[in-house]
Protein backbone atom coordinates (compact mmCIF):
# COMPACT_ATOMS: atom_id res chain seq x y z
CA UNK A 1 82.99 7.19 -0.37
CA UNK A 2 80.73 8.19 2.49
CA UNK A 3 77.91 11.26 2.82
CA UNK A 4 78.81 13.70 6.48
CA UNK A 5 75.59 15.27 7.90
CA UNK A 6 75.99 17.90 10.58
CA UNK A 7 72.82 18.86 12.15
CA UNK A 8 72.68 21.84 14.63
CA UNK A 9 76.32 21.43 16.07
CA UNK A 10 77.35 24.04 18.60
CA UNK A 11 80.36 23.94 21.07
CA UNK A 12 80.45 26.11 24.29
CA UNK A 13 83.45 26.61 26.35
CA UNK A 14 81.73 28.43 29.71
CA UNK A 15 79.83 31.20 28.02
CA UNK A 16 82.15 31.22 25.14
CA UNK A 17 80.51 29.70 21.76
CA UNK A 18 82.70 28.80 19.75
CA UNK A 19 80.56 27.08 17.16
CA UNK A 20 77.08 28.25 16.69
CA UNK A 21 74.10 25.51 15.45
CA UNK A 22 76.34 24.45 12.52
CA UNK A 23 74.79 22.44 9.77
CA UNK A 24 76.63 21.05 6.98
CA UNK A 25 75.63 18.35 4.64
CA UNK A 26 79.25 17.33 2.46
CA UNK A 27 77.98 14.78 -0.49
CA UNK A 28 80.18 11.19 -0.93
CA UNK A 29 83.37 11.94 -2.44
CA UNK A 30 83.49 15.98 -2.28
CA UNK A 31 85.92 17.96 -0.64
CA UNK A 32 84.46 20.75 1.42
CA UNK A 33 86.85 23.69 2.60
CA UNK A 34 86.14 25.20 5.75
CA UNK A 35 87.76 28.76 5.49
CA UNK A 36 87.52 31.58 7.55
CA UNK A 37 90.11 33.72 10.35
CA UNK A 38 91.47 32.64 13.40
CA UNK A 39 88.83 31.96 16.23
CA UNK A 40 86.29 31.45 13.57
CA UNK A 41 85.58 28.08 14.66
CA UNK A 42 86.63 26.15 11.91
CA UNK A 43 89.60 23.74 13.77
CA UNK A 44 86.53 23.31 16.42
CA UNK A 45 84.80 21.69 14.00
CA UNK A 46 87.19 19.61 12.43
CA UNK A 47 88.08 18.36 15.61
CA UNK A 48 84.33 17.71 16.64
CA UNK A 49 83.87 15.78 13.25
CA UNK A 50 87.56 13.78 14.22
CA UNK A 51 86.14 12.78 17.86
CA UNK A 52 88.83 15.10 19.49
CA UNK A 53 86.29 17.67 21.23
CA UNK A 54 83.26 16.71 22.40
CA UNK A 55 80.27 18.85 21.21
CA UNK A 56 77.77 20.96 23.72
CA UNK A 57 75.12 19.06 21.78
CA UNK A 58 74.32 18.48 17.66
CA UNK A 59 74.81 15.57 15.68
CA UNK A 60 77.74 13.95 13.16
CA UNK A 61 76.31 11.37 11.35
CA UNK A 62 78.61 9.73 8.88
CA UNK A 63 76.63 7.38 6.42
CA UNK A 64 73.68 7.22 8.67
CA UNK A 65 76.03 6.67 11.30
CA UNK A 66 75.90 8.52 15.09
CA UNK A 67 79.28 9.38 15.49
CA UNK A 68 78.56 12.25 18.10
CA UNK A 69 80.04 9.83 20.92
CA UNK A 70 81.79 7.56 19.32
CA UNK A 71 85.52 7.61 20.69
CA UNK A 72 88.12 8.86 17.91
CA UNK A 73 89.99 5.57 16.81
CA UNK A 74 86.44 3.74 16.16
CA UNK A 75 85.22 6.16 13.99
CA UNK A 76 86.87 4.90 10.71
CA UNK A 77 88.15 8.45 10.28
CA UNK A 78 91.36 9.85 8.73
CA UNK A 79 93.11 12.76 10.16
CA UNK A 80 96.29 14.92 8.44
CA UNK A 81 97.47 17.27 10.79
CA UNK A 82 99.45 20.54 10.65
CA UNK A 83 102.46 18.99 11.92
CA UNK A 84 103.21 15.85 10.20
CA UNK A 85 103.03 13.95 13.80
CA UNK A 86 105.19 11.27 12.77
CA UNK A 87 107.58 9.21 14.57
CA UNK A 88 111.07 10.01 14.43
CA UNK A 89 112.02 6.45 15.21
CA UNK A 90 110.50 4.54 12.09
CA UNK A 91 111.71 4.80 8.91
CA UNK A 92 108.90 5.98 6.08
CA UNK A 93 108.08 2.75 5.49
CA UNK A 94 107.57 2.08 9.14
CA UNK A 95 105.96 5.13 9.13
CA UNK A 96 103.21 4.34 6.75
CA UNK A 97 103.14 0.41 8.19
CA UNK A 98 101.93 1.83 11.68
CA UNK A 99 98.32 2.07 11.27
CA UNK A 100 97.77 -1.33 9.21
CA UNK A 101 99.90 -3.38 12.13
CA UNK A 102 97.58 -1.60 14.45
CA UNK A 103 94.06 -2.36 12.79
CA UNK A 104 95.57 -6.18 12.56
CA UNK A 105 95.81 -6.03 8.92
CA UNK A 106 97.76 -9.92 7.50
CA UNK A 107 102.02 -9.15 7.54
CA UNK A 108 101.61 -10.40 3.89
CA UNK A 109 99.44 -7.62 3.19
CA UNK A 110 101.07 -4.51 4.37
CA UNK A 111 103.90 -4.42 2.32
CA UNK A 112 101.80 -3.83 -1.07
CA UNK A 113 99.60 -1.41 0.68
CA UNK A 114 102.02 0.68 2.13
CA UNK A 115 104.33 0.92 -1.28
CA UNK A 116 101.70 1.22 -2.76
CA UNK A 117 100.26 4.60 -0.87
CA UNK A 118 104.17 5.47 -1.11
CA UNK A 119 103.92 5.34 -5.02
CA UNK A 120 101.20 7.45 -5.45
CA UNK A 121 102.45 10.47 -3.08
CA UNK A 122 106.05 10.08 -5.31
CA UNK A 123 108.00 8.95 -2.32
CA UNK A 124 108.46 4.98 -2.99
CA UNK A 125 112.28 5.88 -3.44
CA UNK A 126 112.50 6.96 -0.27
CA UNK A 127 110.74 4.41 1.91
CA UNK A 128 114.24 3.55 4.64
CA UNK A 129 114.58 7.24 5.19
CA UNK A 130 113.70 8.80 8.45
CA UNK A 131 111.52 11.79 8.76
CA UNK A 132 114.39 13.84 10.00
CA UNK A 133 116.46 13.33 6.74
CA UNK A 134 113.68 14.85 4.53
CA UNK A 135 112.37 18.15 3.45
CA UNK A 136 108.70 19.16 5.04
CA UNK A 137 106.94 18.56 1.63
CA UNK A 138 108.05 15.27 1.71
CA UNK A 139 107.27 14.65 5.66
CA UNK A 140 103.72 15.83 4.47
CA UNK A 141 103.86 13.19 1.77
CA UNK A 142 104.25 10.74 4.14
CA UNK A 143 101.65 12.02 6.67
CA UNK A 144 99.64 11.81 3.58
CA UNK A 145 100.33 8.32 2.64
CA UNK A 146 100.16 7.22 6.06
CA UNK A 147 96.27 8.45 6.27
CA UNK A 148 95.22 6.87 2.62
CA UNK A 149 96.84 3.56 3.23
CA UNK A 150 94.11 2.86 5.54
CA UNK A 151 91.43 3.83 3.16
CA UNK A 152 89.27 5.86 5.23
CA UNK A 153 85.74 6.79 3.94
CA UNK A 154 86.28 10.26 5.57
CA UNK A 155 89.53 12.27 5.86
CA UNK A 156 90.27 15.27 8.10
CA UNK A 157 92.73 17.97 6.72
CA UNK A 158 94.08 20.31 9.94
CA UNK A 159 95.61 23.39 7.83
CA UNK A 160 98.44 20.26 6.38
CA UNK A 161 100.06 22.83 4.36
CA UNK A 162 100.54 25.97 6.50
CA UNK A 163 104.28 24.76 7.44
CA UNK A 164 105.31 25.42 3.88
CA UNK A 165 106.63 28.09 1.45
CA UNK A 166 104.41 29.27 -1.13
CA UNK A 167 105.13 27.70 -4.04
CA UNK A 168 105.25 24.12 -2.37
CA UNK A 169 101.98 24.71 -0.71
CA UNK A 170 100.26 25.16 -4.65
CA UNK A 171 102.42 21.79 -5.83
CA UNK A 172 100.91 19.58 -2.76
CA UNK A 173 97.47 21.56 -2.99
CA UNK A 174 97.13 20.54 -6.22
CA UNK A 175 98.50 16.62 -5.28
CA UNK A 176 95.65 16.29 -2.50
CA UNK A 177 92.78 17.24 -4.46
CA UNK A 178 94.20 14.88 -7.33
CA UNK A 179 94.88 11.93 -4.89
CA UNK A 180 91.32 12.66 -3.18
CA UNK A 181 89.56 11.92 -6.63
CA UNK A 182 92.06 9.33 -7.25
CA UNK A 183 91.12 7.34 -4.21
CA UNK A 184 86.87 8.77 -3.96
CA UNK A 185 87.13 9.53 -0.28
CA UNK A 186 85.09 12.46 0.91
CA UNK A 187 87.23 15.01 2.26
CA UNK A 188 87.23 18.30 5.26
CA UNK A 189 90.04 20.63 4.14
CA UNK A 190 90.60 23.59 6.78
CA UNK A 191 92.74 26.55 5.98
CA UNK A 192 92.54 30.46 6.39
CA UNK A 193 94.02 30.23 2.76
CA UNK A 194 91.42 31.61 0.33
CA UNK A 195 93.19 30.59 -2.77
CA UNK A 196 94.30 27.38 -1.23
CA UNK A 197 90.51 26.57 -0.41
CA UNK A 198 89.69 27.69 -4.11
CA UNK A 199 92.41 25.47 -5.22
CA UNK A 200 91.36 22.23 -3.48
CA UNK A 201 87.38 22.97 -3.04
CA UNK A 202 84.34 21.11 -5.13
CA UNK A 203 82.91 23.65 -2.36
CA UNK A 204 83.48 26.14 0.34
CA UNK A 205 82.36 27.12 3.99
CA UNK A 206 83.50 30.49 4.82
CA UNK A 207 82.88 30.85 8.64
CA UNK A 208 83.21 33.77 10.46
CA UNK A 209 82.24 34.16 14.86
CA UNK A 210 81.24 30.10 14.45
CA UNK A 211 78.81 30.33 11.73
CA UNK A 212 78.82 30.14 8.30
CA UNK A 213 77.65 33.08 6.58
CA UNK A 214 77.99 31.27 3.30
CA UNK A 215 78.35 27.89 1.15
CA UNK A 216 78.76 27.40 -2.19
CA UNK A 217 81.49 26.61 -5.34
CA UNK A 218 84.70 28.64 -5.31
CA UNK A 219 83.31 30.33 -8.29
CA UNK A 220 80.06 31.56 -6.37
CA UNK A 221 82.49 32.42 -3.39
CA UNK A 222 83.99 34.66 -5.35
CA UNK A 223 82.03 36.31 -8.06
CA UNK A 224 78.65 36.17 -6.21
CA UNK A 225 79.47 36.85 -1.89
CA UNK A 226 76.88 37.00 0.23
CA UNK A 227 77.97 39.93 2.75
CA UNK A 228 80.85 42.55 2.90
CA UNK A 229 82.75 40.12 5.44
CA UNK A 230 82.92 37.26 2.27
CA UNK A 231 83.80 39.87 -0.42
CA UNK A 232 86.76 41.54 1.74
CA UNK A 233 87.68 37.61 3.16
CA UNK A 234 88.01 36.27 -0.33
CA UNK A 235 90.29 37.56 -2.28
CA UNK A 236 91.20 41.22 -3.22
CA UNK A 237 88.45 43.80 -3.09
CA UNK A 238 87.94 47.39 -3.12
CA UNK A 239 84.72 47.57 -1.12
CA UNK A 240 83.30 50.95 0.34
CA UNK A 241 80.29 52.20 1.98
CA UNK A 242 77.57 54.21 -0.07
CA UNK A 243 74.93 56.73 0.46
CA UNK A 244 72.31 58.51 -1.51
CA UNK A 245 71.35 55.65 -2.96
CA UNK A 246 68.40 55.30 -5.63
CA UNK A 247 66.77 52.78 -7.91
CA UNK A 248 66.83 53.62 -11.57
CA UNK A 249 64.55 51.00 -13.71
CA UNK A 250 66.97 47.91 -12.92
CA UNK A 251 69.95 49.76 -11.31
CA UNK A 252 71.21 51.43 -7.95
CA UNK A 253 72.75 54.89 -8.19
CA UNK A 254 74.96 56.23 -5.58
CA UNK A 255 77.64 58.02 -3.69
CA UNK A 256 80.60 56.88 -2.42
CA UNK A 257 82.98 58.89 0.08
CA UNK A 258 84.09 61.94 -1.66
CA UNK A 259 80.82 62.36 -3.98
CA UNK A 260 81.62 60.10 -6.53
CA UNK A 261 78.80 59.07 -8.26
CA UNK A 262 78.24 55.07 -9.48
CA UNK A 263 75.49 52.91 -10.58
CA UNK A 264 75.15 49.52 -10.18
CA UNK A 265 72.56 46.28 -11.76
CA UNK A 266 69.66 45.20 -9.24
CA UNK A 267 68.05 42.28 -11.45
CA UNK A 268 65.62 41.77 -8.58
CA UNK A 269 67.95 39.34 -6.99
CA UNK A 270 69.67 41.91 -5.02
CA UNK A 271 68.59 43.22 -1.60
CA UNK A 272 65.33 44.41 -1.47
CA UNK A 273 66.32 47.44 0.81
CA UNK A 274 68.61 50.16 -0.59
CA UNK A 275 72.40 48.50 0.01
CA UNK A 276 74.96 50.09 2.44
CA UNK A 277 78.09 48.88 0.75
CA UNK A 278 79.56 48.19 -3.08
CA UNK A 279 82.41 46.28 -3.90
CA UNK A 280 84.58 45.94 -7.67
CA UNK A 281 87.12 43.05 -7.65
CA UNK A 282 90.37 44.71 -8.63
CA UNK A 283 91.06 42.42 -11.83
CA UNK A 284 87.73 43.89 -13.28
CA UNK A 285 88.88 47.56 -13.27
CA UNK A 286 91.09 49.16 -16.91
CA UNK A 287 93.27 52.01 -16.22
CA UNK A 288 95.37 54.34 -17.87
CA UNK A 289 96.60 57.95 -17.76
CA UNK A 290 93.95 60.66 -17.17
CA UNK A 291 94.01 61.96 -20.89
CA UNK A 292 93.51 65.37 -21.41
CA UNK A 293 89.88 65.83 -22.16
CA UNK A 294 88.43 63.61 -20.14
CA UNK A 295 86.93 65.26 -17.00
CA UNK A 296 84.14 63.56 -15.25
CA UNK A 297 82.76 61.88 -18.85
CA UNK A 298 81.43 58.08 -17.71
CA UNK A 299 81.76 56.04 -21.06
CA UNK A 300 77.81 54.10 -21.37
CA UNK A 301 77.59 51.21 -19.34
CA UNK A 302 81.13 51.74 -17.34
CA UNK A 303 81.55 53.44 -14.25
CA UNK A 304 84.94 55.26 -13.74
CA UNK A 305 86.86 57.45 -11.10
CA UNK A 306 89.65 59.63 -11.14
CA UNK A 307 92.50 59.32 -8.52
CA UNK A 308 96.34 60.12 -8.42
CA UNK A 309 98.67 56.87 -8.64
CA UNK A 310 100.06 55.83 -4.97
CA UNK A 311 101.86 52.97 -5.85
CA UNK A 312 103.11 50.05 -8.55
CA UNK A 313 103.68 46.84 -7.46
CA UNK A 314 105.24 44.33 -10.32
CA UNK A 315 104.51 40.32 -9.28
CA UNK A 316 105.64 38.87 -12.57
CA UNK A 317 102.38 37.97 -14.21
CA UNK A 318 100.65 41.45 -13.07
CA UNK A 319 100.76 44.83 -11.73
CA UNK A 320 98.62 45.89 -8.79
CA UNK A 321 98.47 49.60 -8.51
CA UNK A 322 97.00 51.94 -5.83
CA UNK A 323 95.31 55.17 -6.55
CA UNK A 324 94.82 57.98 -4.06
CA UNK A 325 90.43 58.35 -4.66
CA UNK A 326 89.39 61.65 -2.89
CA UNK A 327 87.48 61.17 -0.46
CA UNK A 328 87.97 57.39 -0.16
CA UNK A 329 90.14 56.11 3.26
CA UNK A 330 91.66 53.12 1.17
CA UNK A 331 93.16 52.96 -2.06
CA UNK A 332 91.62 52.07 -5.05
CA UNK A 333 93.21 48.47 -5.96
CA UNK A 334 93.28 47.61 -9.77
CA UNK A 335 94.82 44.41 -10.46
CA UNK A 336 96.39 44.33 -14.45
CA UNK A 337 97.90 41.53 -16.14
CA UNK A 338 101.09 41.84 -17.58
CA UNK A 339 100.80 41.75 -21.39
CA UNK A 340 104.49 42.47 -21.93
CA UNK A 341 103.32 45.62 -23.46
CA UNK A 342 104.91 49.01 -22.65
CA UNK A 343 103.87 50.08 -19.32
CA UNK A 344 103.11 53.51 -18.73
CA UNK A 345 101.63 54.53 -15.31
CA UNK A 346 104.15 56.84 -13.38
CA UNK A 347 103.84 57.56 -9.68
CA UNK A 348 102.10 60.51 -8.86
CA UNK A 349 100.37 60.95 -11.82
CA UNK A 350 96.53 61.20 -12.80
CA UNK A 351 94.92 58.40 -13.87
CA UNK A 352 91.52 57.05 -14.90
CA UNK A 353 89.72 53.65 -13.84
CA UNK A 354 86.95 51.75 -15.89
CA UNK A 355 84.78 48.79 -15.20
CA UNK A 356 81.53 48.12 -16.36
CA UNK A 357 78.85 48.64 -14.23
CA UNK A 358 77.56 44.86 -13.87
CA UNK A 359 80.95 44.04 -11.71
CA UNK A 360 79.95 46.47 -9.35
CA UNK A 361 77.81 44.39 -6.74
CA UNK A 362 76.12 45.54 -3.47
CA UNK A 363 75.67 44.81 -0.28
């Protein structure tokens, strides 16, 4: 296990910069996530870290160690790329075998190491195949095996995943971040994927225009984002601009589009000057049909809006429905979990949304 300091790392390409005075500090044996869009700057990095691009100026230290110029195959670092890169030539085995054969490792040796890495990626069965006669889980598998077998203190992760379907990407996800505490090596995991970085992450880098606007556990990521950018990035939001805004003895009150009128906590932690936007996660939101009496009423402690039901979409385990807000340019999102119980939203109806007024956070 090794510790990865990156101090003040920036990357120009003309008067382009790409990466901006970057400074990450990843502890021995975590995985860090760098997540973010494309151009963000995130594959710059990796790359930087992996020897591959040379930086403008910064440091990589890697256990004390200057890496900055220190050419790519001398810096004891393991790379799995998007592609698999493997030779369609070899057999797995051979596959696997490449990297020990070139870093002069005993013939006597490299037959246990390489089943062994095999074995724990589930693929020992299928060590005389060639690449082309497998599925692309199992060609990442390999790619996979072929990094560990080397035991590298660091490992690289270019976007592995991004080749393959949904449900495969959550199976290997899950593998990686149980092989990387299996084997203790600290770990960079790049991916535009939010759940995939949530997934695999003891923490995350969202980067956005070559900086990172903010570090921290998935759970932080999520329930506590630092700017509008982070809360529409990761995951689903419904986040809106606000006006009128006032303090009230430990809350905001304010308008959103249309009038509506909301309140939100500020324990003292929030911004000191009157926020500009307001976001509620769509899983934190009840709704049902506008009942008769129930007008403009806000139950204590809950804030609530009234809107006309765009759309139902079933996924299996939930429901996310749309509602037509007036005023409001997007639809309100509310995400509900299927309870098998009788489901009774129609389109084009009137309905009324709930959530208490602590999951309501500003910006």
């Amino acid at each position: 296990m090794s510790q990865l300091i990156i101090q003040d790392l920036v990357k120009q390409y003309g008067s382009n910069t790409v990466v901006q005075n970057l400074n990450i500090a990843v502890e021995s044996g975590e995985m860090l996530s760098l997540l973010g869009p494309s151009g963000c700057g995130k594959t710059t990095t990796l790359r930087m870290i992996a020897g591959m691009h040379s930086p403008t100026s910064g440091s990589i230290q890697l256990d004390g160690r200057e890496l900055t110029h220190v050419p790519p195959h001398k810096r004891d670092v393991g790379l799995v790329f998007q592609n698999y890169a493997l030779f369609p030539h070899l057999t797995v085995f051979e596959n696997v075998a490449f990297g020990l054969k070139r870093h002069g490792v005993p013939k006597g040796e490299i037959k246990g190491r390489v089943m062994g890495a095999l074995e724990s990626v589930q693929l020992a069965n299928l060590a005389e195949r060639y690449p082309a006669q497998m599925s692309g889980g199992q060609q990442q598998r390999v790619a996979l095996a072929r990094t560990l077998v080397l035991k590298p203190p660091l490992v690289l992760f270019d976007e592995p995943l991004s080749n393959l379907d949904a449900k495969l990407r959550q199976a290997l996800g899950i593998e990686i971040r149980a092989l990387q505490r299996e084997y203790g090596f600290t770990g960079i995991f790049v991916t535009h994927d939010q759940e995939e970085a949530m997934t695999i992450s003891d923490r995350i880098a969202v980067m956005n225009g070559g900086r990172i606007v903010q570090m921290g556990t998935p759970q932080e990521i999520y329930m506590h984002p630092a700017d509008p950018f982070v809360a529409d990035f990761v995951g689903e939001s419904n986040l809106f601009p606000v006006s009128a805004v006032q303090p009230a003895a430990g809350y905001w009150r304010f308008e959103l589009p249309g009038g509506h009128r909301l309140s939100a906590e500020n324990a003292g932690n929030g911004p000191s000057a009157p926020p500009a936007h307001a976001m509620i996660r769509p899983e934190a939101v009840l709704v049902q049909r506008q009942p008769q009496d129930a007008g403009d009423t806000e139950r204590q402690g809950y804030n609530r809006l009234i809107g006309e039901v765009a759309f139902i979409n079933y996924t299996g385990s939930s429901y996310l429905i749309g509602l037509n807000v007036k005023g409001l340019d997007s639809h309100f999102i509310v995400r509900m979990q299927n309870t098998r119980k009788q489901f009774d939203l129609r389109l084009g109806e009137a309905a009324v949304v709930e959530w208490p007024i602590h999951e309501t956070l500003t910006f």
